[in-house]
C-alpha atoms as a PDB file:
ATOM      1  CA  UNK A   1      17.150  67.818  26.617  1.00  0.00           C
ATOM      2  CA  UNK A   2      20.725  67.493  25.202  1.00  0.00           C
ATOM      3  CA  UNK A   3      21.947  64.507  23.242  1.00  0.00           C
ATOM      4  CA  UNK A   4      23.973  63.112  26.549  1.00  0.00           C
ATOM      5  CA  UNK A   5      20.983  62.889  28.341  1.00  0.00           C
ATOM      6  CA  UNK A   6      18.590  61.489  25.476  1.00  0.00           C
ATOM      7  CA  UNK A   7      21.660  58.891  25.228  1.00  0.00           C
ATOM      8  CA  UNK A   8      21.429  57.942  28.852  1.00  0.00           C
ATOM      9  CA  UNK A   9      17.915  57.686  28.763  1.00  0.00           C
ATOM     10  CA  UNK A  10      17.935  55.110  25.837  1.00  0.00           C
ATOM     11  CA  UNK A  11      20.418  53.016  27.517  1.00  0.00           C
ATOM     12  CA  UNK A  12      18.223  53.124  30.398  1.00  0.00           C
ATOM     13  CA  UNK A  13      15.748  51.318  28.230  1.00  0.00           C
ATOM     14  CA  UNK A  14      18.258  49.231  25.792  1.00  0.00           C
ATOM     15  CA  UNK A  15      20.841  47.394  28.392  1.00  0.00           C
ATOM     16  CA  UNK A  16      18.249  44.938  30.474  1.00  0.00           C
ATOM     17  CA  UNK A  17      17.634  43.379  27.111  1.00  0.00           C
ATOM     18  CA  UNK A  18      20.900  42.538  26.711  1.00  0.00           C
ATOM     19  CA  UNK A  19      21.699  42.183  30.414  1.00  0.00           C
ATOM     20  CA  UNK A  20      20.602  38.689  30.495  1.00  0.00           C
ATOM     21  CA  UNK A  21      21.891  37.262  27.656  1.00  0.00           C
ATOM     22  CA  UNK A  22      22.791  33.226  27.653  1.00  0.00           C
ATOM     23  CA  UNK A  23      26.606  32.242  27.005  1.00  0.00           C
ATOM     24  CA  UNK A  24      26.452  29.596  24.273  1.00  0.00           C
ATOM     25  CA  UNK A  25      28.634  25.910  25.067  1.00  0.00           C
ATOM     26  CA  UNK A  26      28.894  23.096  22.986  1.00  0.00           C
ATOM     27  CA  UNK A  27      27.683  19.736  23.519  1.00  0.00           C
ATOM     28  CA  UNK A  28      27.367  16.329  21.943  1.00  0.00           C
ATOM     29  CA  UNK A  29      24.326  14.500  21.850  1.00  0.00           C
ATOM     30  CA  UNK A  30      23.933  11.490  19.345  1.00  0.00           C
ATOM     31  CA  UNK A  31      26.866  11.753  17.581  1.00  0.00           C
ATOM     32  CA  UNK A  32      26.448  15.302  16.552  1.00  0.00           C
ATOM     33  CA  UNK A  33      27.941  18.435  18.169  1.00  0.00           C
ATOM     34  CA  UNK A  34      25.371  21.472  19.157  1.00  0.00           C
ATOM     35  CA  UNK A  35      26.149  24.957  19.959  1.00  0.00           C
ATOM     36  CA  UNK A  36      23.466  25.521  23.024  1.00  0.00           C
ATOM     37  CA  UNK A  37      22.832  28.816  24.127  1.00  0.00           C
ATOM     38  CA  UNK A  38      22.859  27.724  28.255  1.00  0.00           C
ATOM     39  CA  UNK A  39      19.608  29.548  30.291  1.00  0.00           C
ATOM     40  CA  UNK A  40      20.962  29.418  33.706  1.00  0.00           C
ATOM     41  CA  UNK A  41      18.770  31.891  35.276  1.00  0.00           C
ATOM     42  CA  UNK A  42      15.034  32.549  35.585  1.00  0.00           C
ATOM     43  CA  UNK A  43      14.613  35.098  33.156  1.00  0.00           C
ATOM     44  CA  UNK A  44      16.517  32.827  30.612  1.00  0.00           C
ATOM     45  CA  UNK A  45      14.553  30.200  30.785  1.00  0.00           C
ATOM     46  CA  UNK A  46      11.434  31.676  30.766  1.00  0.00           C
ATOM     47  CA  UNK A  47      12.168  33.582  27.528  1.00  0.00           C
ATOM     48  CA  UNK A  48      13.777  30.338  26.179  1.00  0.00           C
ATOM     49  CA  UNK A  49      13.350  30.729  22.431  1.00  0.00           C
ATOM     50  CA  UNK A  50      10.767  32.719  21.771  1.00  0.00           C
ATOM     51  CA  UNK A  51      10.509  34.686  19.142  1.00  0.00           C
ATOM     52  CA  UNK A  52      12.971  33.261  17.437  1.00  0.00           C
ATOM     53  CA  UNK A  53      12.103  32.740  13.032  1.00  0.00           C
ATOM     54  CA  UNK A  54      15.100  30.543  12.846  1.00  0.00           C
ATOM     55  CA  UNK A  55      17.000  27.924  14.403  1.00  0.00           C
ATOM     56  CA  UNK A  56      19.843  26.310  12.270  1.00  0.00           C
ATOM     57  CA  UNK A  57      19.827  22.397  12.985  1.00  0.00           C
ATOM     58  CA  UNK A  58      23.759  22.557  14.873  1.00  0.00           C
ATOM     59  CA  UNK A  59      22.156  25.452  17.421  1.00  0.00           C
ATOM     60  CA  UNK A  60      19.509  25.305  20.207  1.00  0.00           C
ATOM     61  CA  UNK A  61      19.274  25.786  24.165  1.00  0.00           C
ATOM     62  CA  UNK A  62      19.829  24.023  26.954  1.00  0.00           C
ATOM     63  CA  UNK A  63      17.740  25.080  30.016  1.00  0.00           C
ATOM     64  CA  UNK A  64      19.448  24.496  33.554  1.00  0.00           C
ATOM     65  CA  UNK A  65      16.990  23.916  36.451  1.00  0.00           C
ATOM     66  CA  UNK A  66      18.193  24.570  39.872  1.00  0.00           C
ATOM     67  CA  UNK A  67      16.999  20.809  40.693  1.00  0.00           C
ATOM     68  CA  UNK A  68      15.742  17.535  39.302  1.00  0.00           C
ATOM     69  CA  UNK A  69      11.478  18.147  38.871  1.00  0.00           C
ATOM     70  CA  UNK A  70       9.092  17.478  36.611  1.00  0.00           C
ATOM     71  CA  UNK A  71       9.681  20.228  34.342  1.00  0.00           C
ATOM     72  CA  UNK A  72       7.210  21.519  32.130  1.00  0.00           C
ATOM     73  CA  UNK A  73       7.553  23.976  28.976  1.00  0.00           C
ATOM     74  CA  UNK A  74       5.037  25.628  26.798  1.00  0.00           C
ATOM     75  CA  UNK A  75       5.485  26.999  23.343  1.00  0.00           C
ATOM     76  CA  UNK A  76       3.869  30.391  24.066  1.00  0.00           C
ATOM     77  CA  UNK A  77       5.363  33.301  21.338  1.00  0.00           C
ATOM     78  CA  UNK A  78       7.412  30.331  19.976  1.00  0.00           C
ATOM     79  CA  UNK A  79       7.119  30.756  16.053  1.00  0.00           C
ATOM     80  CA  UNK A  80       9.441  27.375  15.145  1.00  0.00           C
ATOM     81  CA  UNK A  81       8.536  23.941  15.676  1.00  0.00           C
ATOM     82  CA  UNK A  82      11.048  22.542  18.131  1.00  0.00           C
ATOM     83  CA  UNK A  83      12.381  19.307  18.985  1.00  0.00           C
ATOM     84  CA  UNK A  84      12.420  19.147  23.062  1.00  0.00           C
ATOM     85  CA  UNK A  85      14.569  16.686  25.140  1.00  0.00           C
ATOM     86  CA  UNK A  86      14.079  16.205  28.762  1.00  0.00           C
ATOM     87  CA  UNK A  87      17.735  14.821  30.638  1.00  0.00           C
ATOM     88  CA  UNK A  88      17.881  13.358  34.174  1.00  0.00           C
ATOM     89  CA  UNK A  89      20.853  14.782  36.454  1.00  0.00           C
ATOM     90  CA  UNK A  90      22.808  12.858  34.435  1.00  0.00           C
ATOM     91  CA  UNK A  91      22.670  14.224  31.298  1.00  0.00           C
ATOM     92  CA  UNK A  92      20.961  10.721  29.996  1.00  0.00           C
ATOM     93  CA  UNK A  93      18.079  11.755  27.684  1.00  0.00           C
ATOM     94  CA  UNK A  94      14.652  11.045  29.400  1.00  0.00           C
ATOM     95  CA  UNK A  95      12.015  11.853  27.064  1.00  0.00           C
ATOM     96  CA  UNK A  96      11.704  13.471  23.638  1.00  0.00           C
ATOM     97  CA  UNK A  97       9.103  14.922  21.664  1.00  0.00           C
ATOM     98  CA  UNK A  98       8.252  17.125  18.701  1.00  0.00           C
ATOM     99  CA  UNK A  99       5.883  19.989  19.313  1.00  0.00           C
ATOM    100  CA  UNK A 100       4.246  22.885  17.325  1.00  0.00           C
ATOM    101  CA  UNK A 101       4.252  26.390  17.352  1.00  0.00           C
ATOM    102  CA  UNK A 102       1.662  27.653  20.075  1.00  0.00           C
ATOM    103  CA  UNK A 103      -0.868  29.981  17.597  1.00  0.00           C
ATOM    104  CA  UNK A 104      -4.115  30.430  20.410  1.00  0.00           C
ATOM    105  CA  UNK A 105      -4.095  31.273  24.029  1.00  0.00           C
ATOM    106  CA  UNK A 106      -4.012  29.529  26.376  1.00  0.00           C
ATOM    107  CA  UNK A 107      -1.075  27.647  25.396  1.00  0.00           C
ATOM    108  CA  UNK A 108      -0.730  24.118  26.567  1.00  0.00           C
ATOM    109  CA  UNK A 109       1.913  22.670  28.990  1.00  0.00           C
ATOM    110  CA  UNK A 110       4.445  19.639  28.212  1.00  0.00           C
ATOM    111  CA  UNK A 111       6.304  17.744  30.021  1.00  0.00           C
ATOM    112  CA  UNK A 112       6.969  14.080  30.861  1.00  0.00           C
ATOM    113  CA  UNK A 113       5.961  11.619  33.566  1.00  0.00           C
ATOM    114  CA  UNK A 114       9.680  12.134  35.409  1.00  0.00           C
ATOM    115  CA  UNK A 115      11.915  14.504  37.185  1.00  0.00           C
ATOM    116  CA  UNK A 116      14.328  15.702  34.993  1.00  0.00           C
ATOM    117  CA  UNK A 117      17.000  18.400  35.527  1.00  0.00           C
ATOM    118  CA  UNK A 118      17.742  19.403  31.918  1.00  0.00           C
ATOM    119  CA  UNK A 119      15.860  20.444  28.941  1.00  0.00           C
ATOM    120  CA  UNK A 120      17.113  21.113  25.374  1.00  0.00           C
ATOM    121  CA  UNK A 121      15.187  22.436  22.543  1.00  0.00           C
ATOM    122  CA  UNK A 122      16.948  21.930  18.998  1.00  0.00           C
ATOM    123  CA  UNK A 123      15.011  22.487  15.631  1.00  0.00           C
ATOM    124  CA  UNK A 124      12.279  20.008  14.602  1.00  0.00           C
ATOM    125  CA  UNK A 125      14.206  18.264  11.747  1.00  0.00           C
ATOM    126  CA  UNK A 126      16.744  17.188  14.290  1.00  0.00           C
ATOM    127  CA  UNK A 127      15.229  13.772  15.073  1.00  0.00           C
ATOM    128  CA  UNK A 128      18.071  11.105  15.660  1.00  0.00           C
ATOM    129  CA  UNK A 129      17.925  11.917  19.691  1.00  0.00           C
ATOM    130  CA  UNK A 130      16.426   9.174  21.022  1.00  0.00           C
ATOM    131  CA  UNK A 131      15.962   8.236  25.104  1.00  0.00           C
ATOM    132  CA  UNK A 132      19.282   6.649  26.648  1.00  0.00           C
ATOM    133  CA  UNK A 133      21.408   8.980  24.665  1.00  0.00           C
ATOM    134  CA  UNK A 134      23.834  10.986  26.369  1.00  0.00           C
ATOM    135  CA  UNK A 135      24.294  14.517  26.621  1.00  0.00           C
ATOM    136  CA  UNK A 136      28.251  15.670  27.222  1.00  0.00           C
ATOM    137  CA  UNK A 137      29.366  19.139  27.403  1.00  0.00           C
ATOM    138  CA  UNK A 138      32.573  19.448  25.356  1.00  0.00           C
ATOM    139  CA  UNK A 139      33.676  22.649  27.293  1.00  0.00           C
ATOM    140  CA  UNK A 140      35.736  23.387  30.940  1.00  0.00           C
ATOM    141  CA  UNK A 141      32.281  24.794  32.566  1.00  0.00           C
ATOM    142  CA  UNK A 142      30.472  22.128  34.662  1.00  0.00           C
ATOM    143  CA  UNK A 143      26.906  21.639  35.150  1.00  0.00           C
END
């Protein structure tokens, strides 16, 4: 096999990784701005933030369900503790907690006790969200 054709065989194998890739917004929540990679599609938000070894405290994710549900996450291959907000249609922060790095299979399931539309995870230490703040995309794009 020549080079051109090992080549096209790699990319074959390297572009879905990079296929589905999140754009990143900002947004203000509590008085501080947040650069939020957005997970708009399925495979986005199932892959979420795993993996990840670091999350600086301006940068997270903001997962976009199709509709309001009770939405539930798990921290499956997550290696940070995360701080996770649940958001009505509204943007209006719902529910908050702080939760740990899954380490054993199976890996639990959180959520809250209400339909929400939105989730955000930021890094643990961010912990001046608190439920009635308000969520406000500082970009053109609507959600």
């Amino acid at each position: 096999m020549n080079a051109t054709g090992l080549s096209v065989i790699l990319l074959c194998f390297i572009m879905p990784a990079f296929a589905d890739v999140p754009d990143t917004q900002s947004f203000q929540l509590g008085g501080k701005v947040y650069q939020l990679e957005v997970a708009k599609s399925y495979r986005q938000r199932l892959k979420g933030l795993m993996f990840r070894q670091h999350l600086p405290s301006d940068q997270g994710m903001i997962f976009l369900f199709p509709r309001s549900n009770k939405h539930n996450i798990w921290m499956k291959n997550t290696l940070i503790p995360l701080t996770v907000i649940w958001l009505d249609s509204n943007f209006l922060v719902i529910g908050v907690k702080k939760l740990k790095p899954c380490k054993r299979d199976p890996c639990q399931s959180y959520g809250i006790n209400k339909p929400s539309r939105y989730i955000v995870e930021l890094a643990e230490s961010e912990s001046g969200v608190k439920i009635g703040d308000l969520l406000r995309p500082l970009s053109l794009e609507s959600y």
